[in-house]
Protein backbone atom coordinates (compact mmCIF):
# COMPACT_ATOMS: atom_id res chain seq x y z
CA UNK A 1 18.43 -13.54 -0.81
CA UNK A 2 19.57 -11.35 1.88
CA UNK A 3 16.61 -11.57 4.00
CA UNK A 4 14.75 -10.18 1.31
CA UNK A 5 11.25 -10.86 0.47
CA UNK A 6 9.76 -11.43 -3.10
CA UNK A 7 6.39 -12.41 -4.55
CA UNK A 8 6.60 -13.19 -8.19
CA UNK A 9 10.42 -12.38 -8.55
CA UNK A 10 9.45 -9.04 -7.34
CA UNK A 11 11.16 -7.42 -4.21
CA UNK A 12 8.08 -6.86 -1.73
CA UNK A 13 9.18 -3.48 -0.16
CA UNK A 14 6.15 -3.00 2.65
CA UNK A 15 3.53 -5.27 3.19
CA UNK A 16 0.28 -4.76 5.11
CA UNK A 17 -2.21 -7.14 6.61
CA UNK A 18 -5.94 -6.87 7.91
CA UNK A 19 -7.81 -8.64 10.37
CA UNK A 20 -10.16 -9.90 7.79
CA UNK A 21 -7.49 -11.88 6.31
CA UNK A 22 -6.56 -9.36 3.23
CA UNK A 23 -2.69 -8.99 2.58
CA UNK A 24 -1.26 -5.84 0.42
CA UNK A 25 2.53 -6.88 -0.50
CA UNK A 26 3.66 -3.42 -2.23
CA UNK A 27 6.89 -3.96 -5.13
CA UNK A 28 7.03 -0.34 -6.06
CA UNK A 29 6.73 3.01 -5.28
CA UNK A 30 3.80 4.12 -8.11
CA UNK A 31 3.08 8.21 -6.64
CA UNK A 32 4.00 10.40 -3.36
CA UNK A 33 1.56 12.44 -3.48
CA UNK A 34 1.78 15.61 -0.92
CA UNK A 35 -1.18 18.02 0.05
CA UNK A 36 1.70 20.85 -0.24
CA UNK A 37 2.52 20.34 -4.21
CA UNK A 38 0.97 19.97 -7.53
CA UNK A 39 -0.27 16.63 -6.69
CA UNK A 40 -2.59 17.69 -3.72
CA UNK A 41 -2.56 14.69 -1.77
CA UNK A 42 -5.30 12.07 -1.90
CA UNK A 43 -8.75 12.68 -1.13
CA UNK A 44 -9.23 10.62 1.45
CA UNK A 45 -12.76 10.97 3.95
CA UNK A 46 -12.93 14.36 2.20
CA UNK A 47 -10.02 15.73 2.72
CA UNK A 48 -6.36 15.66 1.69
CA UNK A 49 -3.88 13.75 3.24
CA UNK A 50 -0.04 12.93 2.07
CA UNK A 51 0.38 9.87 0.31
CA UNK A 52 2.87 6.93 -1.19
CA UNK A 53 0.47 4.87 -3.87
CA UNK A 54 1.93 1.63 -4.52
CA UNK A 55 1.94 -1.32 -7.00
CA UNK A 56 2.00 -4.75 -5.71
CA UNK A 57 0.05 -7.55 -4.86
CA UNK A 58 -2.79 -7.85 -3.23
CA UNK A 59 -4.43 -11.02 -1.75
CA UNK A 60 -8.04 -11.36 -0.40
CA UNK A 61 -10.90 -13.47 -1.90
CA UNK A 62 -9.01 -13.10 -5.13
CA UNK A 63 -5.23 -12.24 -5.80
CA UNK A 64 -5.30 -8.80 -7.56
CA UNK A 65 -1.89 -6.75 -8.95
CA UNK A 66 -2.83 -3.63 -8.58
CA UNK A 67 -2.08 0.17 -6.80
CA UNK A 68 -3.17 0.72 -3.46
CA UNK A 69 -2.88 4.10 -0.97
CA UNK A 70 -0.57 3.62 2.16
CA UNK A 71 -2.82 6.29 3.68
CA UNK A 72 -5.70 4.63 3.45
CA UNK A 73 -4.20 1.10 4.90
CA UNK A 74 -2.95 3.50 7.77
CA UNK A 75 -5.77 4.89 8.40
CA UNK A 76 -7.95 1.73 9.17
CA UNK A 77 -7.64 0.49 12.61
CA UNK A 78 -7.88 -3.56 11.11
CA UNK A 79 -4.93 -2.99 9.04
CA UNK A 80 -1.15 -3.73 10.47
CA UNK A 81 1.47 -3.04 8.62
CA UNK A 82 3.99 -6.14 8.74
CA UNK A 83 7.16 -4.04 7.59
């Protein structure tokens, strides 16, 4: 499949993994959000910050579809992001 990966027959198009063994597999772009247009940003710590919310899957004590902020994966030191 051309070296690409897919979870559920969906293309996984970043994927993101913690040292406490959670895994984020995102399959679509959801939102950008920027702190420069309507959107604002995300809140994130109190303040806003530019964005990407994804869709995907994500894996931990349970397996969850669901959105998820890049920003908030990037910003915690126990999360890598895989690609």
């Amino acid at each position: 499949m051309n070296g690409k990966k897919f979870v559920e027959g969906n293309e996984i198009i970043a994927a993101w993994k913690s040292e406490t063994g959670w895994h984020w597999f995102a399959t679509e772009v959801s939102e950008i959000r920027r702190v420069e247009d309507e959107t604002g940003g995300s809140i994130i710590n109190g303040k806003p910050e530019n964005d990407i919310i994804y869709y995907g899957l994500v894996l931990g004590p349970t397996e969850e579809w669901g959105y998820f902020s890049a920003r908030e994966l990037e910003m915690d030191k126990r999360v890598e992001k895989l690609f």
